[in-house]
C-alpha atoms as a PDB file:
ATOM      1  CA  UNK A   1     127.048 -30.456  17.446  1.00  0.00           C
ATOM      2  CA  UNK A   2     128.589 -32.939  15.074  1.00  0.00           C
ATOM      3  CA  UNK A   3     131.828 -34.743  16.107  1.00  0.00           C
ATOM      4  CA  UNK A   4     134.432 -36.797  13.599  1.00  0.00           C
ATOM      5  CA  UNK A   5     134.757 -40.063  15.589  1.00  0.00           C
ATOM      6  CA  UNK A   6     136.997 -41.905  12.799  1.00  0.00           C
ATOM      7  CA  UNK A   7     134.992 -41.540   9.894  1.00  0.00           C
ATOM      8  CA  UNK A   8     131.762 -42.032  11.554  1.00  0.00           C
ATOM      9  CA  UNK A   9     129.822 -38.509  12.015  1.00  0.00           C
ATOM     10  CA  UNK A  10     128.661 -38.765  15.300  1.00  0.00           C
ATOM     11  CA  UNK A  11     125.695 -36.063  16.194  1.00  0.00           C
ATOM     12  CA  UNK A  12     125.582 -35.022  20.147  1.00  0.00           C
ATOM     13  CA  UNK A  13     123.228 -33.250  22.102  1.00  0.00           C
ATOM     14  CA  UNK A  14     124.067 -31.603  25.613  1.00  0.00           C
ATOM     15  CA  UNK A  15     122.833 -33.229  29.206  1.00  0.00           C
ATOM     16  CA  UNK A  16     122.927 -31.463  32.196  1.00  0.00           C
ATOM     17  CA  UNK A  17     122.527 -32.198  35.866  1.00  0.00           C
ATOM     18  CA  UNK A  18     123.296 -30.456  38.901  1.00  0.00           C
ATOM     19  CA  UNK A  19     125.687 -31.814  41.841  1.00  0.00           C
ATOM     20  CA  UNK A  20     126.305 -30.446  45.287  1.00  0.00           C
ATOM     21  CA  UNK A  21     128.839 -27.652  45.383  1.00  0.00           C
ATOM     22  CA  UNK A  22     130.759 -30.424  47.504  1.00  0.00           C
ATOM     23  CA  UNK A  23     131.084 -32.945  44.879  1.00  0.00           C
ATOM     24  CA  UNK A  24     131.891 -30.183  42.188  1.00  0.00           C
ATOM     25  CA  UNK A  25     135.042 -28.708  44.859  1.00  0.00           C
ATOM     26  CA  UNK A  26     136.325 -32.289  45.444  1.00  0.00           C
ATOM     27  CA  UNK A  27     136.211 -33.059  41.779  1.00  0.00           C
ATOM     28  CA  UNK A  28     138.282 -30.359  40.923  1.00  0.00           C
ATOM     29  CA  UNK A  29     140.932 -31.083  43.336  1.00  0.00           C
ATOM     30  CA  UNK A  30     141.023 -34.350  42.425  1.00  0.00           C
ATOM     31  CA  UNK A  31     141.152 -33.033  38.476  1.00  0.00           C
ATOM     32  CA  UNK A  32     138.097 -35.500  37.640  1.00  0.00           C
ATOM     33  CA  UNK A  33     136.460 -34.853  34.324  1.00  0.00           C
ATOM     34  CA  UNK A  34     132.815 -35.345  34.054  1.00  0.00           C
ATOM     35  CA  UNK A  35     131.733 -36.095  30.471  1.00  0.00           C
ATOM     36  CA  UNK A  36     133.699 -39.708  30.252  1.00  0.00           C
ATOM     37  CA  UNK A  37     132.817 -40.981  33.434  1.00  0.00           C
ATOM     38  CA  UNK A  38     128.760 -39.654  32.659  1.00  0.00           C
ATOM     39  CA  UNK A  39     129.098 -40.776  29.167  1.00  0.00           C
ATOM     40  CA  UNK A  40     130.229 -44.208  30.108  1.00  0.00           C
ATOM     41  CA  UNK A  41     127.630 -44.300  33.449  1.00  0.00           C
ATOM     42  CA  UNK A  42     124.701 -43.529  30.869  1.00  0.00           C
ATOM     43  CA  UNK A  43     125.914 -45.675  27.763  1.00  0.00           C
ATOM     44  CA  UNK A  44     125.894 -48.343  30.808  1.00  0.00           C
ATOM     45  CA  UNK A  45     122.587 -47.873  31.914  1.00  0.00           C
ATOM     46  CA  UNK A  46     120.987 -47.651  28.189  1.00  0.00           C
ATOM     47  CA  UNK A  47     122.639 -51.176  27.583  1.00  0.00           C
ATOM     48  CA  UNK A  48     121.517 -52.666  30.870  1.00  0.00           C
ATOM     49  CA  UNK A  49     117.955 -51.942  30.483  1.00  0.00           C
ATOM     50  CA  UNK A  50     117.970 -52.695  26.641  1.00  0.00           C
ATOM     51  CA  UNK A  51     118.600 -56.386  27.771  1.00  0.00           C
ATOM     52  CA  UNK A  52     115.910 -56.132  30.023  1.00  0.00           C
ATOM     53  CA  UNK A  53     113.762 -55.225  27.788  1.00  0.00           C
ATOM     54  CA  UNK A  54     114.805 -58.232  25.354  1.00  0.00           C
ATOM     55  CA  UNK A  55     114.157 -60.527  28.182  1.00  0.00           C
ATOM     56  CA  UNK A  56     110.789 -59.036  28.352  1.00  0.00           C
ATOM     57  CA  UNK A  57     110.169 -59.860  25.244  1.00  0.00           C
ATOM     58  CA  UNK A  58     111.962 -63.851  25.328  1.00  0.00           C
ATOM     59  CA  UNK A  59     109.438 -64.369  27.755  1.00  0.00           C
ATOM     60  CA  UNK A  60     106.484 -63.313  26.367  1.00  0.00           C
ATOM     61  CA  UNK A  61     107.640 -64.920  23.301  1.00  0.00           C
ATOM     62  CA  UNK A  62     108.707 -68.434  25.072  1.00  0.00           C
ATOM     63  CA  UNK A  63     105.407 -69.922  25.155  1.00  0.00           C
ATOM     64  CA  UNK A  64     104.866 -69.992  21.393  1.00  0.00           C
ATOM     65  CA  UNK A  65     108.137 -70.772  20.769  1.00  0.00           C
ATOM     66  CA  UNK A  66     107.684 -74.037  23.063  1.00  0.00           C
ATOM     67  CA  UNK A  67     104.913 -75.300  20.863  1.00  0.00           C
ATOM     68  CA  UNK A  68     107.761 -75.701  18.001  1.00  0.00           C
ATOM     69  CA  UNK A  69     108.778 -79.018  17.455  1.00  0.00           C
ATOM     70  CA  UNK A  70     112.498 -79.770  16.739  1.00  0.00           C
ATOM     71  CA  UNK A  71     111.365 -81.791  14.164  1.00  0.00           C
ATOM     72  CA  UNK A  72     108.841 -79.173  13.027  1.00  0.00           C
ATOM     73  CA  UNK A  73     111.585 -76.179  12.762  1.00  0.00           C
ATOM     74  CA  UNK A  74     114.047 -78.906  11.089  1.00  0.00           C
ATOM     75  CA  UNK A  75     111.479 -79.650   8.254  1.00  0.00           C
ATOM     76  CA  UNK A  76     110.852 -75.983   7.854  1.00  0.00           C
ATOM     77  CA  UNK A  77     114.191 -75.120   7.584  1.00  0.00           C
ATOM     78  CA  UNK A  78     114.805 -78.165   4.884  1.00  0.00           C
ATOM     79  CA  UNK A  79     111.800 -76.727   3.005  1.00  0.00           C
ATOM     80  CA  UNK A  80     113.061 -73.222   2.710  1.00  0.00           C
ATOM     81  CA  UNK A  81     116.435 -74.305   1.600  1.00  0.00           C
ATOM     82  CA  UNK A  82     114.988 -77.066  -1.354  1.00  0.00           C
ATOM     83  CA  UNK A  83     112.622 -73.670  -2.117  1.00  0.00           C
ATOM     84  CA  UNK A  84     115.789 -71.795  -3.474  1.00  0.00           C
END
């Protein structure tokens, strides 16, 4: 399915997941909707372990970057600018 959001074209695809009868009976009294609050729970979750990831990789990447001077980055920074 393909949904206008502004004038973005924004493909979906379908999740499902099953809940006890319970939950389903109380949610309907209560008239709760699903799809924002599970939208919002997953686009949560994706976030939250995408920075985990990137502090995976900060720390495997911290030792090298220790061995980089100040002065070091400075003077390669001044070289790539004078290179232009």
């Amino acid at each position: 399915m393909v949904i206008l959001d502004g004038e973005t074209l924004v493909q979906s695809a379908t999740v499902s997941t099953k809940i006890p009868k319970q939950l389903r009976e109380k949610m309907n009294r209560l008239k709760i909707k699903p799809s924002k609050i599970l939208r919002k729970a997953l686009e949560d979750e994706v976030k939250k372990r995408e920075i985990e990831e990137l502090k995976k990789e900060i720390a495997n990447l911290n030792p090298a970057l220790e061995k980089i001077t100040m002065n070091a980055a400075v003077k390669s920074i001044r070289e790539d600018r004078d290179s232009r």
